[in-house]
N, C-alpha and C. Protein backbone atom coordinates (compact mmCIF):
# COMPACT_ATOMS: atom_id res chain seq x y z
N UNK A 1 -30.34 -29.88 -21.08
CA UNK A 1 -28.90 -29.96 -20.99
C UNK A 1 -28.25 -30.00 -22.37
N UNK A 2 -28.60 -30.70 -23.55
CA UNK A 2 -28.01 -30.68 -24.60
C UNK A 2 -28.19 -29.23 -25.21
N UNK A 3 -28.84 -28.38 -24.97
CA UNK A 3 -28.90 -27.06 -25.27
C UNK A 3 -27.66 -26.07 -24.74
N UNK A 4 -27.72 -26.66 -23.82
CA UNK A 4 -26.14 -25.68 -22.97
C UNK A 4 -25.11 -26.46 -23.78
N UNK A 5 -24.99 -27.88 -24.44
CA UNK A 5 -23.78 -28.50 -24.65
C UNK A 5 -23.73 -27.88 -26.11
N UNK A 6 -24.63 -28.22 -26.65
CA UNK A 6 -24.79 -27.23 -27.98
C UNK A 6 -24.34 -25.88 -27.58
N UNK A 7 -24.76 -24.82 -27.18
CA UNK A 7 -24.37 -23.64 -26.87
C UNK A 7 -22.82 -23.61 -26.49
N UNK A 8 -22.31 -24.63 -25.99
CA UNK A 8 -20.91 -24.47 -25.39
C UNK A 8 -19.96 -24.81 -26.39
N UNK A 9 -20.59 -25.58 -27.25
CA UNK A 9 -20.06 -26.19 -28.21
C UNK A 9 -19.77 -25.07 -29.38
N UNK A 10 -21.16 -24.67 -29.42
CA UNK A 10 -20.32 -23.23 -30.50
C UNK A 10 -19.44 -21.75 -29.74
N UNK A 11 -19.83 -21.94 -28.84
CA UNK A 11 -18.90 -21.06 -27.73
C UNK A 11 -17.65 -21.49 -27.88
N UNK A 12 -17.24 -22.47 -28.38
CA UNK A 12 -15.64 -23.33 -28.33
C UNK A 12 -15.33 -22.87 -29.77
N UNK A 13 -16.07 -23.49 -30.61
CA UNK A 13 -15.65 -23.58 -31.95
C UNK A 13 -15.31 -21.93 -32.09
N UNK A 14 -16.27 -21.03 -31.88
CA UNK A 14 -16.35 -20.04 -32.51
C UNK A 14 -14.63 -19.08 -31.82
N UNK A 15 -14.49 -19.40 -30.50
CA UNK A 15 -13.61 -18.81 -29.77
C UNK A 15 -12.21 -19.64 -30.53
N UNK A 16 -12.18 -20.43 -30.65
CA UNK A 16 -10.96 -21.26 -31.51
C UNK A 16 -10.81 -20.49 -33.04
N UNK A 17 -11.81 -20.44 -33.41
CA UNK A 17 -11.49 -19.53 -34.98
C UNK A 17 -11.69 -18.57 -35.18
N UNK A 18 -12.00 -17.66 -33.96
CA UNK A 18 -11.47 -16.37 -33.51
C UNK A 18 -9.80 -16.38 -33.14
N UNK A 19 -9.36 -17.04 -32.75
CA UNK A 19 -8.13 -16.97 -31.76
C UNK A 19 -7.30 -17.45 -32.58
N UNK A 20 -7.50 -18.21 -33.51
CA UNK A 20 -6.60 -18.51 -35.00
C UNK A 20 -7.00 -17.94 -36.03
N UNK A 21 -7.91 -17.08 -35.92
CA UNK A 21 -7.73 -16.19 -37.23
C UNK A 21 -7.92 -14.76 -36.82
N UNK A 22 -6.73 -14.60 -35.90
CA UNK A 22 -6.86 -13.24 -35.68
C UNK A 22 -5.77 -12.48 -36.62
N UNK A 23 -5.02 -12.85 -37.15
CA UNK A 23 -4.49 -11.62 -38.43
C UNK A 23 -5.25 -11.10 -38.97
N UNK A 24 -6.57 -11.73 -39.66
CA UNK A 24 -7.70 -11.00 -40.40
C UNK A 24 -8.56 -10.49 -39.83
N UNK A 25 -9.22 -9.40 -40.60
CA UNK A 25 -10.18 -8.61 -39.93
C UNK A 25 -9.98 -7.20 -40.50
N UNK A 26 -10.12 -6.35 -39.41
CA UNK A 26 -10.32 -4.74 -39.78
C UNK A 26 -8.79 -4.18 -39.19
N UNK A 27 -8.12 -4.46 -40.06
CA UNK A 27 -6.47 -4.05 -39.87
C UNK A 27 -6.75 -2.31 -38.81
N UNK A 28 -7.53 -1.45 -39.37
CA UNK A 28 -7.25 -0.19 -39.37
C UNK A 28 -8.02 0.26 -37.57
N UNK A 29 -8.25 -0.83 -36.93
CA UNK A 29 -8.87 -0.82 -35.60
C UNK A 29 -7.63 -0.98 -34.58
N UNK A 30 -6.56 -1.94 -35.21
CA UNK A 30 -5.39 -2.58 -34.33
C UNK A 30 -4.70 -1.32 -34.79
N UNK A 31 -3.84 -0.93 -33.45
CA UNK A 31 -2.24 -0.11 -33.59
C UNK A 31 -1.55 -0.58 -34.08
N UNK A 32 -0.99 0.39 -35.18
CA UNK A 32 0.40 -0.39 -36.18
C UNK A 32 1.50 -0.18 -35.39
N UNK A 33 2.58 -0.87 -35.16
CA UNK A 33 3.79 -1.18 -34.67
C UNK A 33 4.80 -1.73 -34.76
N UNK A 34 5.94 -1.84 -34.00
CA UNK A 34 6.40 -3.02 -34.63
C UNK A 34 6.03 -4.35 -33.88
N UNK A 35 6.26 -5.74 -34.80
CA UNK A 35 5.49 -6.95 -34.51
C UNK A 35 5.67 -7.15 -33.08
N UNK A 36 5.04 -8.23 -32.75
CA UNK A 36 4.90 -8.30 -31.00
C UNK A 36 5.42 -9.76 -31.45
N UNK A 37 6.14 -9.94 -30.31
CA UNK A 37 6.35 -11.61 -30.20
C UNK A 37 5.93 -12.03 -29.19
N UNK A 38 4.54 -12.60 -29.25
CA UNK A 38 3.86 -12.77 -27.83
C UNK A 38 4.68 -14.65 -27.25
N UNK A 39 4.72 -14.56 -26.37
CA UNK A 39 5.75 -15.92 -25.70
C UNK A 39 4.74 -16.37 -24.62
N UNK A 40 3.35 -15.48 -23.75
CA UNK A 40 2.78 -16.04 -22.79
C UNK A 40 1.69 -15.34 -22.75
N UNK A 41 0.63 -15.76 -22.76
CA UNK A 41 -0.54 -15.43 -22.73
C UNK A 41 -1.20 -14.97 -21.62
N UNK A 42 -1.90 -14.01 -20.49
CA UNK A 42 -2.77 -14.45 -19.44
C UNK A 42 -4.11 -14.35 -19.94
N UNK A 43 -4.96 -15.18 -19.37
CA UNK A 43 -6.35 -15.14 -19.92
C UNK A 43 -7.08 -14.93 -18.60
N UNK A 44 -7.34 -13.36 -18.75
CA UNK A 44 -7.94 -12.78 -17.66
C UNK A 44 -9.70 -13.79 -17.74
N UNK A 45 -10.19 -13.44 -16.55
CA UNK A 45 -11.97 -14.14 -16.63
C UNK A 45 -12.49 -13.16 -17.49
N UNK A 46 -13.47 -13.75 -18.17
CA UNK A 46 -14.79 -12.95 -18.88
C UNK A 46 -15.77 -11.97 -18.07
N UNK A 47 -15.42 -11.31 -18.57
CA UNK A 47 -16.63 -9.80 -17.76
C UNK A 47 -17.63 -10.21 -18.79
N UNK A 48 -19.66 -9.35 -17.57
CA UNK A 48 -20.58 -9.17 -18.51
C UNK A 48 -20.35 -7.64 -18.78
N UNK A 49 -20.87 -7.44 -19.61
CA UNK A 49 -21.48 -6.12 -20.30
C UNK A 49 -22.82 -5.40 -20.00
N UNK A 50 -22.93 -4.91 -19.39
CA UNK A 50 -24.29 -4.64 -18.88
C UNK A 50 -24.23 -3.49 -19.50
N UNK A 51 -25.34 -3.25 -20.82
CA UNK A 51 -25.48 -1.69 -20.87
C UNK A 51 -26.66 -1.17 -20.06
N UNK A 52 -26.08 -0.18 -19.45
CA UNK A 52 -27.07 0.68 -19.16
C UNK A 52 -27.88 1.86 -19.70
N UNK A 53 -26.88 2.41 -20.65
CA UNK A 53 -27.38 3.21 -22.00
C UNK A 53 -28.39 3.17 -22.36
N UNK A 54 -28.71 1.86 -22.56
CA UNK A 54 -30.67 1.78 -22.88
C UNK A 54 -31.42 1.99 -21.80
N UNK A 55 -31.37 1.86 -21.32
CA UNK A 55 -32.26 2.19 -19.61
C UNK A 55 -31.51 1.15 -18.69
N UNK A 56 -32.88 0.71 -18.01
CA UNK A 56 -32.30 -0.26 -16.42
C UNK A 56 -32.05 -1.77 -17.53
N UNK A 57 -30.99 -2.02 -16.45
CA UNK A 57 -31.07 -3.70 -16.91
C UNK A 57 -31.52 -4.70 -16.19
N UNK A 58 -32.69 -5.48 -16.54
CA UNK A 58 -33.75 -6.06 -15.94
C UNK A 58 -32.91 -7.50 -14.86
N UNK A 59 -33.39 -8.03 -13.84
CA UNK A 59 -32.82 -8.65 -12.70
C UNK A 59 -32.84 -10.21 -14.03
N UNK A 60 -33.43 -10.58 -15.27
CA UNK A 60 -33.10 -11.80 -16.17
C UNK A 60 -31.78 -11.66 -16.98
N UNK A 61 -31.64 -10.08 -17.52
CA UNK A 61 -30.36 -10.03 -18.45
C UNK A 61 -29.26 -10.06 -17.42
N UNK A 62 -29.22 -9.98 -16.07
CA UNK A 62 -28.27 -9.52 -15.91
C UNK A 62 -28.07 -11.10 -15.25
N UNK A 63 -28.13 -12.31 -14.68
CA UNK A 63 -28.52 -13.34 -14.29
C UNK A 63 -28.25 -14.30 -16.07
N UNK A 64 -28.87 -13.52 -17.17
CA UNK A 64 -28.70 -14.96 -18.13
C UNK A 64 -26.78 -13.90 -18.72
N UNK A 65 -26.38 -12.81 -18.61
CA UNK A 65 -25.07 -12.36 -18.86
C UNK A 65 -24.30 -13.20 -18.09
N UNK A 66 -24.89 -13.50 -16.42
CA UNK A 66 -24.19 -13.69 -15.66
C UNK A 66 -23.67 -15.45 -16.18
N UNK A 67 -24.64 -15.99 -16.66
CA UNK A 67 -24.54 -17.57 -16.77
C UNK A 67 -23.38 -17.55 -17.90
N UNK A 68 -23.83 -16.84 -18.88
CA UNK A 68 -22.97 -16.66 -20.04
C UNK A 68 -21.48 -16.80 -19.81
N UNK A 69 -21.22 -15.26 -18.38
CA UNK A 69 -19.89 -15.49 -17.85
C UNK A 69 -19.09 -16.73 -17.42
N UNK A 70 -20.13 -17.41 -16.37
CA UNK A 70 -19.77 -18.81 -16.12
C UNK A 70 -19.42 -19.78 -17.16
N UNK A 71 -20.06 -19.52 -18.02
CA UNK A 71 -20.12 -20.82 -19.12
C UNK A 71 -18.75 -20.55 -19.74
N UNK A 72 -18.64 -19.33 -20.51
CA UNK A 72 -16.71 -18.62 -20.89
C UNK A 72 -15.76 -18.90 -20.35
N UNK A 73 -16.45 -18.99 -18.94
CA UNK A 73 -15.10 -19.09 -18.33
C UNK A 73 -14.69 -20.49 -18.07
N UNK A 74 -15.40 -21.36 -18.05
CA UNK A 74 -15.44 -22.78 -18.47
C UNK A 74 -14.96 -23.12 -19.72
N UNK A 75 -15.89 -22.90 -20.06
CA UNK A 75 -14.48 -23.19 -21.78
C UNK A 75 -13.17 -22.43 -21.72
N UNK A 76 -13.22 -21.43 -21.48
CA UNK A 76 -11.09 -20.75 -21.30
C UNK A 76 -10.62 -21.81 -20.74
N UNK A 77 -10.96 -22.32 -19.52
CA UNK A 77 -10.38 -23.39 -18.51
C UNK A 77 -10.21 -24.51 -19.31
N UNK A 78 -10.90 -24.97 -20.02
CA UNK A 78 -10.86 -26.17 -20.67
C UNK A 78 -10.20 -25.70 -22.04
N UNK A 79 -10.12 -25.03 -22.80
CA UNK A 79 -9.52 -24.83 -23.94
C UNK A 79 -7.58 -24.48 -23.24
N UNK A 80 -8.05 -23.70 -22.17
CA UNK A 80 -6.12 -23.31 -22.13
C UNK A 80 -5.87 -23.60 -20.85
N UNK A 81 -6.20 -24.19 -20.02
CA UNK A 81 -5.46 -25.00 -18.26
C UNK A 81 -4.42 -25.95 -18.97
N UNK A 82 -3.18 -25.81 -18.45
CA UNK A 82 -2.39 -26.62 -18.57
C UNK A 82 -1.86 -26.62 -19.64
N UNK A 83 -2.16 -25.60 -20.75
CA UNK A 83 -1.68 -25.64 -21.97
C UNK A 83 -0.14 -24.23 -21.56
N UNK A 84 0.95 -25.18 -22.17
CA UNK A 84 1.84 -24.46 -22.61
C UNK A 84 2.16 -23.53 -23.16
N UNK A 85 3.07 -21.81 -22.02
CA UNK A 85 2.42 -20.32 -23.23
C UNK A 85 1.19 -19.77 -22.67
N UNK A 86 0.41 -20.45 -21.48
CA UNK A 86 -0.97 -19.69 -21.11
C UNK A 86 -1.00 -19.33 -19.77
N UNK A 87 -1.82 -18.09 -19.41
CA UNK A 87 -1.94 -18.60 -17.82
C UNK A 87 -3.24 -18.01 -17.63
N UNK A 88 -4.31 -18.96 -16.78
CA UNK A 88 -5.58 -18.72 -16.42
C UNK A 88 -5.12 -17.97 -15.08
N UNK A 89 -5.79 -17.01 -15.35
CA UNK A 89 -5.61 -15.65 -13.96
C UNK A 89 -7.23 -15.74 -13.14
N UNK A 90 -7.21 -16.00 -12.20
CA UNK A 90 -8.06 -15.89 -11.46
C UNK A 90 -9.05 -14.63 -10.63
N UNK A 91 -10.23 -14.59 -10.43
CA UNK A 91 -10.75 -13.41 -9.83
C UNK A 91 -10.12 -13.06 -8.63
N UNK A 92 -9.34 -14.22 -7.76
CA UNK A 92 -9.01 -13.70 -6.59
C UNK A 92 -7.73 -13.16 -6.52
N UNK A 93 -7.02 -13.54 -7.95
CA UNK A 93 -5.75 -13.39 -8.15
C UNK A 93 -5.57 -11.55 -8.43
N UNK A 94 -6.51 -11.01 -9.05
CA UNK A 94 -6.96 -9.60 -9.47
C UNK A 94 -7.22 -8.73 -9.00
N UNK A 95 -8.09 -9.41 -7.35
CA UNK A 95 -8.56 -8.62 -6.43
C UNK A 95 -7.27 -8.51 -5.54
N UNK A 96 -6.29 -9.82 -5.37
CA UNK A 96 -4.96 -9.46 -4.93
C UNK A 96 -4.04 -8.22 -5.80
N UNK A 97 -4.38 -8.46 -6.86
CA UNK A 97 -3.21 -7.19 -7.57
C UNK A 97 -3.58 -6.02 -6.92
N UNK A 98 -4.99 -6.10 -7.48
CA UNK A 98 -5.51 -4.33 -7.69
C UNK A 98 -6.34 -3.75 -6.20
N UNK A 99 -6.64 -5.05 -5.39
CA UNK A 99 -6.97 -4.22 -4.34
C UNK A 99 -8.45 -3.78 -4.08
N UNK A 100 -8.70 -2.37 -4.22
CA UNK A 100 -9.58 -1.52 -4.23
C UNK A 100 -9.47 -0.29 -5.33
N UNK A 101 -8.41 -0.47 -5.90
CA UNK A 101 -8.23 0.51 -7.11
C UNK A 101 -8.95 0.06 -8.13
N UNK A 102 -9.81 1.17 -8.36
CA UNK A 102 -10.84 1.55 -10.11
C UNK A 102 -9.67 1.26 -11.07
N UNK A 103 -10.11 -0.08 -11.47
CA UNK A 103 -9.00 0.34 -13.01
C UNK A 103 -9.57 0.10 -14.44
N UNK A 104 -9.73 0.77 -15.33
CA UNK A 104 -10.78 0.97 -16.67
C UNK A 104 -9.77 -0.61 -17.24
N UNK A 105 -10.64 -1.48 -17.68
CA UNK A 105 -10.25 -2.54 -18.36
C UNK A 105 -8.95 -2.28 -18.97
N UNK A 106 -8.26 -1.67 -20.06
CA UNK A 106 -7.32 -2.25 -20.39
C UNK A 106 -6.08 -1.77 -19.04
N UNK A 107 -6.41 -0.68 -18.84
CA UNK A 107 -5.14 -0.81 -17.24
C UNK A 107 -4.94 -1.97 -16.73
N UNK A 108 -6.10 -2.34 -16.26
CA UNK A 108 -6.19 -3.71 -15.41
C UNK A 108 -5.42 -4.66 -16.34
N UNK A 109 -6.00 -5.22 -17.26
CA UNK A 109 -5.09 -5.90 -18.45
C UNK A 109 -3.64 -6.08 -18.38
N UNK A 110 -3.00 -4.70 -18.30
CA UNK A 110 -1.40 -4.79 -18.57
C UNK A 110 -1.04 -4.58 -17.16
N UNK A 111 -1.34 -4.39 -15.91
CA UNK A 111 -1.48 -4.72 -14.58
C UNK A 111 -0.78 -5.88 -14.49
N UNK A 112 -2.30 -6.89 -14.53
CA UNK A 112 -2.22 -8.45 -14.51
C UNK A 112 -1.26 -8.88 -15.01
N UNK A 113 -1.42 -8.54 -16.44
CA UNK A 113 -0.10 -9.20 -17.33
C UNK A 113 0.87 -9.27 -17.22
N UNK A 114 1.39 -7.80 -16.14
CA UNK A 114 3.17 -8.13 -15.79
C UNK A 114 2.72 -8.93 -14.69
N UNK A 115 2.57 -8.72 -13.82
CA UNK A 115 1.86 -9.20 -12.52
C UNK A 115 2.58 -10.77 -12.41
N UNK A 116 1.69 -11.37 -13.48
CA UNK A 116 1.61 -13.07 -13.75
C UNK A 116 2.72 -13.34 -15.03
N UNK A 117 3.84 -12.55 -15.29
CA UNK A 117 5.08 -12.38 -15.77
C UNK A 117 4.36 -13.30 -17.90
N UNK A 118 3.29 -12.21 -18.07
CA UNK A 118 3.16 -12.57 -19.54
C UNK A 118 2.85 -11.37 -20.30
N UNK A 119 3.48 -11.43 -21.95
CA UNK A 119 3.71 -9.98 -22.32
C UNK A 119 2.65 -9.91 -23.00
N UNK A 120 1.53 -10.49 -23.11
CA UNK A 120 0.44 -10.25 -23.76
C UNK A 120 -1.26 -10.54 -22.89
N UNK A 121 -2.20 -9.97 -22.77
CA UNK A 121 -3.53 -10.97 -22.13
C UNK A 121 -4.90 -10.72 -23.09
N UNK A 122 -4.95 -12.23 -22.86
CA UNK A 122 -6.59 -11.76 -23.62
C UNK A 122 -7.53 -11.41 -22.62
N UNK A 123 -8.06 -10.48 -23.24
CA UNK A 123 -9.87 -10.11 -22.68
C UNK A 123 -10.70 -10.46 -22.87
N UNK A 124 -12.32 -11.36 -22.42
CA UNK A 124 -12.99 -11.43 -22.89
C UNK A 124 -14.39 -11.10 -22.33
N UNK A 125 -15.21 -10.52 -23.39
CA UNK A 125 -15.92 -9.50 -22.89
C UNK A 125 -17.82 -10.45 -23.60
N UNK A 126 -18.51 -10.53 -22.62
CA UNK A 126 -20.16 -11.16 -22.67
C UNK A 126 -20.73 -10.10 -22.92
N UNK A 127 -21.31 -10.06 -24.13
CA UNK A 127 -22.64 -9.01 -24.34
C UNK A 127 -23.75 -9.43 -24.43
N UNK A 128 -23.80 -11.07 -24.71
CA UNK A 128 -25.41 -11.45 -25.02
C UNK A 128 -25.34 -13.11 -24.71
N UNK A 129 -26.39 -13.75 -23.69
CA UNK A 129 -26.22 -15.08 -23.41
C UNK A 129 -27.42 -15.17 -22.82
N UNK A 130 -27.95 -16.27 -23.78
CA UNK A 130 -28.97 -16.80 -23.51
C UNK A 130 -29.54 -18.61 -24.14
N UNK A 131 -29.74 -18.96 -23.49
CA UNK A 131 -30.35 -20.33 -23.86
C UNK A 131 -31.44 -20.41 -24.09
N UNK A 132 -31.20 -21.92 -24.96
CA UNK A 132 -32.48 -22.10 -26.10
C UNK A 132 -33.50 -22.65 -25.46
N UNK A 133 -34.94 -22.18 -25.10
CA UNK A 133 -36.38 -22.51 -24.63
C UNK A 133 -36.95 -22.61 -25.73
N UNK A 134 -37.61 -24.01 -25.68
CA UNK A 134 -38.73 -24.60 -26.43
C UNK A 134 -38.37 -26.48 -26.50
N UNK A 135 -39.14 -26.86 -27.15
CA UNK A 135 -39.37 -28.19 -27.34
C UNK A 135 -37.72 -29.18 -28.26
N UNK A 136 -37.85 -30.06 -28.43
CA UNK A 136 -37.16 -30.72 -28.91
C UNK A 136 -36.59 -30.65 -30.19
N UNK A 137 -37.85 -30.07 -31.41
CA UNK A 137 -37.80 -29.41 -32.73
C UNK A 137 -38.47 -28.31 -32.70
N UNK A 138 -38.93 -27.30 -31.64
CA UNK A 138 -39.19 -25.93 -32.18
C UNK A 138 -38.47 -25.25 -30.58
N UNK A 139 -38.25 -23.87 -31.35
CA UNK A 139 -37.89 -23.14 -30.23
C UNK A 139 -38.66 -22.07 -30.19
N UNK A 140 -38.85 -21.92 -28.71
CA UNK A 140 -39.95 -20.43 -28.47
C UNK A 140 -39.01 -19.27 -28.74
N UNK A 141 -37.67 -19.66 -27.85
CA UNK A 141 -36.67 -18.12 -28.16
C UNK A 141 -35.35 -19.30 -28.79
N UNK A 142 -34.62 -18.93 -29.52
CA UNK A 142 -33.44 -19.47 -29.91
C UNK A 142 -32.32 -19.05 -28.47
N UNK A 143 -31.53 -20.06 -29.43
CA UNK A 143 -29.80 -19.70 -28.03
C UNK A 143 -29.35 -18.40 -28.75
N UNK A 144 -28.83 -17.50 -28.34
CA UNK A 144 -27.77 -16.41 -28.47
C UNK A 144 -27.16 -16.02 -27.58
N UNK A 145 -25.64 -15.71 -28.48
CA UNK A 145 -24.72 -15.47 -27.60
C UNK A 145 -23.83 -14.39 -28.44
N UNK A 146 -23.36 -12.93 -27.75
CA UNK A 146 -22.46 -12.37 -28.74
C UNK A 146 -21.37 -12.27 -27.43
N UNK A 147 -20.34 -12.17 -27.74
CA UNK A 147 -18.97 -11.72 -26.97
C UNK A 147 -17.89 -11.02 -27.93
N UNK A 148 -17.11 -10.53 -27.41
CA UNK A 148 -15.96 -9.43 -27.65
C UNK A 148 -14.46 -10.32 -26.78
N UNK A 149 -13.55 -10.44 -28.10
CA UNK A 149 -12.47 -11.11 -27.22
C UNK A 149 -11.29 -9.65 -27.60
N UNK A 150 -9.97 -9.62 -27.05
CA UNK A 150 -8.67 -8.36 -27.10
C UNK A 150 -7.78 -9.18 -26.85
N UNK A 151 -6.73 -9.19 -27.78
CA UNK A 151 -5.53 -9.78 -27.33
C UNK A 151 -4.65 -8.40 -27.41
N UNK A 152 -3.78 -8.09 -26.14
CA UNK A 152 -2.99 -6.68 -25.91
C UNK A 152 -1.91 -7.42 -25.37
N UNK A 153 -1.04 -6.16 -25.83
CA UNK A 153 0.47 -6.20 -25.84
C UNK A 153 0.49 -5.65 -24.01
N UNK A 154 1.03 -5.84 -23.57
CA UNK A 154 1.28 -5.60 -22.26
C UNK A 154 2.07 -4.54 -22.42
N UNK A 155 3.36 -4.56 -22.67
CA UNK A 155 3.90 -3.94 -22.89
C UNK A 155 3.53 -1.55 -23.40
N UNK A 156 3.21 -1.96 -24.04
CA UNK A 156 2.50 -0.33 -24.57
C UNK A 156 0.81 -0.31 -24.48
N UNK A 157 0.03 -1.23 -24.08
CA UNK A 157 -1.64 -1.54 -24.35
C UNK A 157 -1.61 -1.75 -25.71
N UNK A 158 -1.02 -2.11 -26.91
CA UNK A 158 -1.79 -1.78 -28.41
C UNK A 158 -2.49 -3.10 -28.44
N UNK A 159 -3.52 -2.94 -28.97
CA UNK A 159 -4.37 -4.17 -29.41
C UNK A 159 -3.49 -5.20 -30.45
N UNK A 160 -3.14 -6.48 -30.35
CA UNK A 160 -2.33 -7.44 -31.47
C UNK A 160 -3.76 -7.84 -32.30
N UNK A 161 -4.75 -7.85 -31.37
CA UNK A 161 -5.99 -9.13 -32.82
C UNK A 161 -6.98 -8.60 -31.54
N UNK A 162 -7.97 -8.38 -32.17
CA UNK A 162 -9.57 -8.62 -31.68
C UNK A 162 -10.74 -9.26 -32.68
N UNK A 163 -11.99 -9.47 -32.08
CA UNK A 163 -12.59 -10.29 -32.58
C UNK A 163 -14.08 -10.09 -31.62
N UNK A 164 -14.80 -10.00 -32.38
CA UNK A 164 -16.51 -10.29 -31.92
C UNK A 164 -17.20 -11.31 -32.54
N UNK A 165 -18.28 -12.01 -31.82
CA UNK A 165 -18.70 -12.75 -32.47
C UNK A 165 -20.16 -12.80 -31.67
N UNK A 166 -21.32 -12.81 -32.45
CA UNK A 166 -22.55 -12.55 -32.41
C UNK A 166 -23.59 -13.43 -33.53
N UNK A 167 -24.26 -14.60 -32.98
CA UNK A 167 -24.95 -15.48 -33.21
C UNK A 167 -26.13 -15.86 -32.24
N UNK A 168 -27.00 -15.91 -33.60
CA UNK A 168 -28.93 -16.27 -32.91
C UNK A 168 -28.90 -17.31 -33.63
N UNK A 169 -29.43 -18.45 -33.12
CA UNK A 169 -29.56 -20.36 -33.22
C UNK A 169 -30.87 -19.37 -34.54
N UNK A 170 -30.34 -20.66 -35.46
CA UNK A 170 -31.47 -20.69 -36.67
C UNK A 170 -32.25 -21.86 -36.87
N UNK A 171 -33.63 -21.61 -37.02
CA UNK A 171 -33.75 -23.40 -36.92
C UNK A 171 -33.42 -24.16 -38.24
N UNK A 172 -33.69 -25.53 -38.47
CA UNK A 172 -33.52 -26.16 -39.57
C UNK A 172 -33.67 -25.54 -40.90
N UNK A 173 -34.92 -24.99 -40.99
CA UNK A 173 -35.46 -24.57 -42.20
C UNK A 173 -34.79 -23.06 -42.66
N UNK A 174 -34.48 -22.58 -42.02
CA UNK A 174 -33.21 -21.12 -42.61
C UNK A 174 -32.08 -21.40 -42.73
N UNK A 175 -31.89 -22.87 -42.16
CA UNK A 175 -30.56 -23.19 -42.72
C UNK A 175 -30.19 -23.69 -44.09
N UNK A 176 -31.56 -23.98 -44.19
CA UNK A 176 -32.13 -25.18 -45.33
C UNK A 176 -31.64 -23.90 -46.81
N UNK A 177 -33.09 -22.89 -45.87
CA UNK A 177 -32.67 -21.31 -47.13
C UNK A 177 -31.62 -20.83 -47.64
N UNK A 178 -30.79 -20.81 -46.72
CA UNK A 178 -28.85 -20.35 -46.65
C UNK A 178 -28.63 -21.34 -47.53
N UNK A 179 -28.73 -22.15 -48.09
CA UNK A 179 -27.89 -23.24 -48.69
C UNK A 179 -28.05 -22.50 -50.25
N UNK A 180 -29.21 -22.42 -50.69
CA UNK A 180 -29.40 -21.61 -51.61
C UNK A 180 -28.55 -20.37 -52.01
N UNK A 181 -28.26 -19.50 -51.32
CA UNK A 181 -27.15 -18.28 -51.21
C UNK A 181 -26.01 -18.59 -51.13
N UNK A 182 -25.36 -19.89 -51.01
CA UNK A 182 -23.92 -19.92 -51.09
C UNK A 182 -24.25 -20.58 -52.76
């Protein structure tokens, strides 16, 4: 259990200084425009990512993506329920919009977003989740986790801030190394 709290724990941190430091980054990825004044947020649920590109995806990745999802979407809930400026949009709330209509992610996005009367929604997208197996001080596999977050303008789709973030647990002693390099 302290492995998932650890894991959730940088799942928080890392999503918080993503989400406040989204001015920086790779300017030339976001649509230039004029500024957005975002006033309400929806925070659609976390999709997995399943590539299939590489071949099949085995019945574990798609089960430890799936946990990943759960766990995201637990922290959104707890980082923005009840917070002022936000709105947690629900799966059933989505399947009410859209129905049975195919809609390629960002459609769906600015859908929802008027939908639940907010001019902006974040996306957030699971590519890699997995928890840490092994002992107390060694690990057989480390925790990793990468995700993809989108904050979009409702309004026209342009992207305002995105952000990835992709981390493998290091043990003590490479952290020890890193200290050296700064």
């Amino acid at each position: 259990m302290t492995a998932l709290k650890r894991t959730a724990f940088v799942l928080v941190v890392s999503l918080s200084l993503i989400l406040t430091g989204c001015g920086a980054g790779n300017k030339s990825a976001l649509k230039q425009g004029p500024p957005c004044v975002v006033t309400r947020i929806a925070i659609l649920p976390a999709v997995a990512a399943l590539d299939y590109d590489n071949g099949p995806v085995s019945p574990q990745q798609t089960k430890s993506l799936n946990q990943g999802v759960r766990t995201m979407n637990a922290l959104l809930r707890q980082k923005f329920e009840g917070r002022r400026g936000f709105r947690l949009v629900s799966e059933d709330q989505i399947s009410g919009f859209t129905g049975t209509l195919p809609l390629k992610a960002l459609a769906l996005a600015r859908m929802v977003g008027g939908k639940v009367g907010c001019n902006a929604v974040l996306q957030t997208t699971v590519r890699r989740y997995r928890e840490r197996v092994g002992g107390k001080y060694t690990a057989e596999e480390p925790a990793a986790v990468a995700f993809e977050i989108r904050l979009i303008e409702v309004d026209n789709g342009r992207i305002i801030c995105d952000g990835k973030y992709d981390e493998v647990q290091q043990s003590l002693l490479e952290n020890l190394f890193a200290l050296a390099k700064a």
